[in-house]
N, C-alpha and C. Protein backbone atom coordinates (compact mmCIF):
# COMPACT_ATOMS: atom_id res chain seq x y z
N UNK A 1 27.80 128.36 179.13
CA UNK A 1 27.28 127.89 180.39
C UNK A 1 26.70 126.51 180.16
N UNK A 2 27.40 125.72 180.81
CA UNK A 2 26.47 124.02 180.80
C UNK A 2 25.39 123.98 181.35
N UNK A 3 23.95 123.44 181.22
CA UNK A 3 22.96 123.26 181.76
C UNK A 3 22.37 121.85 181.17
N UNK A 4 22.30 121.51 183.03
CA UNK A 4 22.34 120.29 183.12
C UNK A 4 20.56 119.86 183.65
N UNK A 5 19.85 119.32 182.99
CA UNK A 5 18.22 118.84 183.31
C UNK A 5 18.11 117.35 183.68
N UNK A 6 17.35 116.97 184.98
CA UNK A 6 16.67 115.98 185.54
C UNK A 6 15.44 115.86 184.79
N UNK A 7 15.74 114.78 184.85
CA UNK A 7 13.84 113.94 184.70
C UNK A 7 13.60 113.35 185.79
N UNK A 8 12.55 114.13 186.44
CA UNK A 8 12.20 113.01 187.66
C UNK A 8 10.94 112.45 188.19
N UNK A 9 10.93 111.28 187.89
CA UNK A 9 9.56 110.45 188.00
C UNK A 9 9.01 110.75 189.12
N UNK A 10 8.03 109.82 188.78
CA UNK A 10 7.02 110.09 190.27
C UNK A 10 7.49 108.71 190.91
N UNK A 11 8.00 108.35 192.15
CA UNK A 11 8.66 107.40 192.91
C UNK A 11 7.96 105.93 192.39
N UNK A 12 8.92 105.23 192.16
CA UNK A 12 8.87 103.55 191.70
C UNK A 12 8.47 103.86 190.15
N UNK A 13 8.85 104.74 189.55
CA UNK A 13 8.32 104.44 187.88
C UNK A 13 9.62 104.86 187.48
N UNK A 14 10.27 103.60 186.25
CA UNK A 14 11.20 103.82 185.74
C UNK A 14 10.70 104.63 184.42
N UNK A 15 12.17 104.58 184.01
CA UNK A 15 12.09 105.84 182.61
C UNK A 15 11.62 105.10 181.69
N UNK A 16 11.33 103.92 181.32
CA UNK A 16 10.27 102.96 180.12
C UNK A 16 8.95 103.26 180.38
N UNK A 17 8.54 103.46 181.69
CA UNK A 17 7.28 103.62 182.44
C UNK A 17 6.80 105.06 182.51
N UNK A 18 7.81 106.42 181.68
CA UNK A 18 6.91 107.54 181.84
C UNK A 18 6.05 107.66 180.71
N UNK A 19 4.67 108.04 181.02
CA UNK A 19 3.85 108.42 180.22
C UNK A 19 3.70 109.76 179.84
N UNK A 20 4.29 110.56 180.71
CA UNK A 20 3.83 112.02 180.52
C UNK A 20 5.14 112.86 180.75
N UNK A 21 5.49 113.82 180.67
CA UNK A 21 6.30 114.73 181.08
C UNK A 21 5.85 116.41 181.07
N UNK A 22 5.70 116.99 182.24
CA UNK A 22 5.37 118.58 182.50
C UNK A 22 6.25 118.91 182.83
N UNK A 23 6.96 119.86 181.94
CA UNK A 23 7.99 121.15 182.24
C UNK A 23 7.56 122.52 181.86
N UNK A 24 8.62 123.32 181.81
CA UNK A 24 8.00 124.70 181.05
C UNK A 24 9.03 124.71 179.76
N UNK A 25 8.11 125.50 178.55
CA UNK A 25 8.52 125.44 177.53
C UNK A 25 10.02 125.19 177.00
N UNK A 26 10.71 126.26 177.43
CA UNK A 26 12.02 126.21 177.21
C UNK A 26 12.87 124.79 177.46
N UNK A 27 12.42 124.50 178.96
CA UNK A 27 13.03 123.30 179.16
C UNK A 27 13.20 122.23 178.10
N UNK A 28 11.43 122.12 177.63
CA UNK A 28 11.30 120.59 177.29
C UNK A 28 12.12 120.80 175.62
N UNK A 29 12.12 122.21 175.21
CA UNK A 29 12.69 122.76 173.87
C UNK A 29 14.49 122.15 173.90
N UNK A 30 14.89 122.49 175.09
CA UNK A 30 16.40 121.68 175.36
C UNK A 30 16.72 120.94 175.53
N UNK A 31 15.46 120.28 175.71
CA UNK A 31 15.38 118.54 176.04
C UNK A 31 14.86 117.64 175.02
N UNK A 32 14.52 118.43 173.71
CA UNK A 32 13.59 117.58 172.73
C UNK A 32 14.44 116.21 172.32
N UNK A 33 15.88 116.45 171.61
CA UNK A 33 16.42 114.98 171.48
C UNK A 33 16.03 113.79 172.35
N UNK A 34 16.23 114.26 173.84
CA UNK A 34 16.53 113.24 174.71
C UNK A 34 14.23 112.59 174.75
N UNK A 35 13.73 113.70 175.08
CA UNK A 35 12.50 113.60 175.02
C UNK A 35 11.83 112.31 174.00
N UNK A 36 12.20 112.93 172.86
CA UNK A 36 11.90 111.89 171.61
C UNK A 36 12.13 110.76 171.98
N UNK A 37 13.52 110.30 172.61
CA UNK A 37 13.89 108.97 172.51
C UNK A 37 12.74 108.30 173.82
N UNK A 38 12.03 108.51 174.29
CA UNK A 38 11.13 108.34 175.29
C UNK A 38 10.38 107.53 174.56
N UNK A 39 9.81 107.64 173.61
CA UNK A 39 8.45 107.25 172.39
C UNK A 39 7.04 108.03 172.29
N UNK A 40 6.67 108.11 170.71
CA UNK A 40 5.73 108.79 170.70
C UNK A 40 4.62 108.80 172.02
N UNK A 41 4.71 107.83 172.33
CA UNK A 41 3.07 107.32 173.15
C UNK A 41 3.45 108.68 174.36
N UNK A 42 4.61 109.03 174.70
CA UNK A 42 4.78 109.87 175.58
C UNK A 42 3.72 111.18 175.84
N UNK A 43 3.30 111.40 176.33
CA UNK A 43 2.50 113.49 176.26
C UNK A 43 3.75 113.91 176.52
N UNK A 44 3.96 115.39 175.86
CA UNK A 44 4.55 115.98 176.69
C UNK A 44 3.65 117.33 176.75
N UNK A 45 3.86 117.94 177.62
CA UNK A 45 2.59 118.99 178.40
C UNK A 45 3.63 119.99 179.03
N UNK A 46 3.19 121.40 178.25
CA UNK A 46 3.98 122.58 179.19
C UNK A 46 3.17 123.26 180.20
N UNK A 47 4.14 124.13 180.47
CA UNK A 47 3.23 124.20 182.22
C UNK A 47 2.04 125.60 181.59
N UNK A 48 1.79 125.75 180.47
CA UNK A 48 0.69 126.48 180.37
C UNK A 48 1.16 128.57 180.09
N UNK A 49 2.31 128.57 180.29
CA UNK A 49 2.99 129.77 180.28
C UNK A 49 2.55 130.09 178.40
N UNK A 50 2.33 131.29 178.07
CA UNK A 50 2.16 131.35 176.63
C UNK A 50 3.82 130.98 175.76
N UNK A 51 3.65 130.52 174.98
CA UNK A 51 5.55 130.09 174.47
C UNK A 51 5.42 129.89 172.98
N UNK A 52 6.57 130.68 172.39
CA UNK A 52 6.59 130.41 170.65
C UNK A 52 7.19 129.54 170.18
N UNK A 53 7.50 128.33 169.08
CA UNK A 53 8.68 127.78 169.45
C UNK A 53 9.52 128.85 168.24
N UNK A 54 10.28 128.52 168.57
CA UNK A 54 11.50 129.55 166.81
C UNK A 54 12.87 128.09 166.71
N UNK A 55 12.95 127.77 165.24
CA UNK A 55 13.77 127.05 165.20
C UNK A 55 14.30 128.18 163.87
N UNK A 56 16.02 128.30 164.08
CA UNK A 56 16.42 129.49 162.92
C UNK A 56 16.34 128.60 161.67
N UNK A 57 16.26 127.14 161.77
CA UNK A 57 16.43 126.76 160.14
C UNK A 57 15.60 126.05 160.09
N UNK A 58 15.45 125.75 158.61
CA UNK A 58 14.22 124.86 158.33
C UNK A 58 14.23 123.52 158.66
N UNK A 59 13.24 123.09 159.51
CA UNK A 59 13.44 121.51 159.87
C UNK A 59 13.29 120.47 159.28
N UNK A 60 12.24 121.04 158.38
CA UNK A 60 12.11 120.17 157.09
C UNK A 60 13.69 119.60 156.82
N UNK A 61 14.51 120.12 156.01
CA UNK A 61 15.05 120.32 155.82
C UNK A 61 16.15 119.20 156.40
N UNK A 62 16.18 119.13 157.69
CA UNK A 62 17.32 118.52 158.60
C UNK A 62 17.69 117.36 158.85
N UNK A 63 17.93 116.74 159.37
CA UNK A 63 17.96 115.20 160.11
C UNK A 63 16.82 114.52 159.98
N UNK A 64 16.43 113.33 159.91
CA UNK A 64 15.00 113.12 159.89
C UNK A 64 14.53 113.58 161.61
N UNK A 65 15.27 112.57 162.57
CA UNK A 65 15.02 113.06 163.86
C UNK A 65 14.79 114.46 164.23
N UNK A 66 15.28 115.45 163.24
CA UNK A 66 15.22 116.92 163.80
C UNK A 66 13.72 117.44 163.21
N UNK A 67 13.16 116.70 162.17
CA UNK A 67 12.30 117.07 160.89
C UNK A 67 10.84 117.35 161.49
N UNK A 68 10.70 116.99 163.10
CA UNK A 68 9.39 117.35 163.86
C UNK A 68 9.69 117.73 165.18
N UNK A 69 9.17 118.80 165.31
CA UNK A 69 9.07 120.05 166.77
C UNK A 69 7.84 118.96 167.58
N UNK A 70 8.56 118.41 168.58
CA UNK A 70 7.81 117.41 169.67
C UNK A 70 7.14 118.56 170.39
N UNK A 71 8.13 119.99 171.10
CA UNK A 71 7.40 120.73 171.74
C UNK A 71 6.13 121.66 170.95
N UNK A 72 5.78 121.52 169.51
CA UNK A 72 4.98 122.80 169.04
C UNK A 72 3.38 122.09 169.37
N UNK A 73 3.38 121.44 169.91
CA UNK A 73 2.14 121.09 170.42
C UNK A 73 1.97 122.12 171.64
N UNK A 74 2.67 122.47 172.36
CA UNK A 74 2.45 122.94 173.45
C UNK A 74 3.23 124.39 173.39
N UNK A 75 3.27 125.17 172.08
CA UNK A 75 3.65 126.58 171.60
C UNK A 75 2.35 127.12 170.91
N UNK A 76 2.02 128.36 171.43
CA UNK A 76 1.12 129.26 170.62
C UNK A 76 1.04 129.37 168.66
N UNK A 77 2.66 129.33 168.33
CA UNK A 77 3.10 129.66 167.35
C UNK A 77 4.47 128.92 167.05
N UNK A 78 4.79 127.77 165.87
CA UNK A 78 6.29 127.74 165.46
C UNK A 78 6.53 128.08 164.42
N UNK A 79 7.62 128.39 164.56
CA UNK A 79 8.04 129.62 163.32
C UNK A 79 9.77 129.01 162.97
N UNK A 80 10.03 128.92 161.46
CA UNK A 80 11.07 127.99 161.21
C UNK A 80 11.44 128.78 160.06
N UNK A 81 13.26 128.39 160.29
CA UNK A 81 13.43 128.85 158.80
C UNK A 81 13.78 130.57 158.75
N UNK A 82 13.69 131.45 159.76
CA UNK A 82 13.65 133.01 159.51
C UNK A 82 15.13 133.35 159.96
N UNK A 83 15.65 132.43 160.82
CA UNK A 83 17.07 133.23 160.99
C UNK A 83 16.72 134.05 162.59
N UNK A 84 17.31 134.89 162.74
CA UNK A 84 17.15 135.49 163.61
C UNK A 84 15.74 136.62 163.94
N UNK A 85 15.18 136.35 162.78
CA UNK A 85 13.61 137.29 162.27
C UNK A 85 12.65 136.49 162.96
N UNK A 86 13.26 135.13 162.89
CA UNK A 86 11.85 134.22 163.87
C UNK A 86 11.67 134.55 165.51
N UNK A 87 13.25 134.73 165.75
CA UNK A 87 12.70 135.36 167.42
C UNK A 87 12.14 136.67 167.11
N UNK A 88 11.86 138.04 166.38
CA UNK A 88 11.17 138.62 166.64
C UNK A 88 9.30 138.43 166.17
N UNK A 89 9.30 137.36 165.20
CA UNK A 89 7.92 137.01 164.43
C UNK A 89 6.77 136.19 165.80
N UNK A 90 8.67 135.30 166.52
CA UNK A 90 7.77 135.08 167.91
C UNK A 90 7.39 136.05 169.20
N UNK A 91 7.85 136.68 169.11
CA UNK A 91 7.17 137.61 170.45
C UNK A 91 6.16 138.37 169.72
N UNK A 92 6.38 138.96 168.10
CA UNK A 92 5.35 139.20 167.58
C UNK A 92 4.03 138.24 167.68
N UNK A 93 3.95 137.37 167.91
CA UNK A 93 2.94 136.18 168.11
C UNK A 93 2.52 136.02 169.09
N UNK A 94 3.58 136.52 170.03
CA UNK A 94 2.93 136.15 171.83
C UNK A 94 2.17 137.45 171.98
N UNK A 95 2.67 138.59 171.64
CA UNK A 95 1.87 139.39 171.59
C UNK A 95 0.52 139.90 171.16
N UNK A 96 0.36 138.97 170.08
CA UNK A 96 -1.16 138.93 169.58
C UNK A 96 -1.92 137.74 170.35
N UNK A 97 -1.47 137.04 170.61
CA UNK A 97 -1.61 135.59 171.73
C UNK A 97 -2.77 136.49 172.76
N UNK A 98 -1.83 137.36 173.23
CA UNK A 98 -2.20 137.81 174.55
C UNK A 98 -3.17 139.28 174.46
N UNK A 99 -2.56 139.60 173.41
CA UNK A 99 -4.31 140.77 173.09
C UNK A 99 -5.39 140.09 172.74
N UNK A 100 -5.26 139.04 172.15
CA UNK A 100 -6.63 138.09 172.25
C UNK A 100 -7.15 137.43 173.22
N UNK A 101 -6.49 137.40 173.99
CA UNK A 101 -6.99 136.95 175.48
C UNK A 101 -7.42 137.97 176.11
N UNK A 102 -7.14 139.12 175.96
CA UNK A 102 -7.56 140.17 176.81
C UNK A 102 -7.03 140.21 177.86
């Protein structure tokens, strides 16, 4: 399935001119390449939903560009490197997330 994401400013600000970007987790997770190329100075800010990130391999490891999770600022928990064990280590995480919140 192709999935296709907008960025859309707030009217008269070009894309050199965003400072911030609010999506929800997943999104901005499918969007990290394009995100990055924005520049550090950027925020990016999720909409507050609890979110793990899981990358299956080690990032260390990767590309330099791949070598930092832009979204784990705005994840409860990232978890790298487990394979398919990290999506369960992450809901294991959201789940303690959220018994601590009560």
């Amino acid at each position: 399935i192709k999935v296709d994401h907008c960025l859309l400013p707030l009217p008269g600000v070009s894309l050199g001119n965003i400072k911030e970007v609010i999506s929800h987790e997943q999104a901005l997770a499918q969007c990290e390449n394009f995100l990055r190329g924005l520049g550090k100075d950027v925020k990016i800010r999720a909409t507050g939903i609890p979110t793990a990130g899981v990358h299956l391999s080690d990032i260390a490891g990767r590309e330099p560009f791949r070598q930092h999770s832009y979204i784990s600022a705005a994840c409860i928990a990232t978890i790298a490197d487990r394979g398919f064990q990290g999506y369960l280590d992450g809901i294991d995480a959201l789940i303690k997330h959220m018994r601590a919140q009560g």
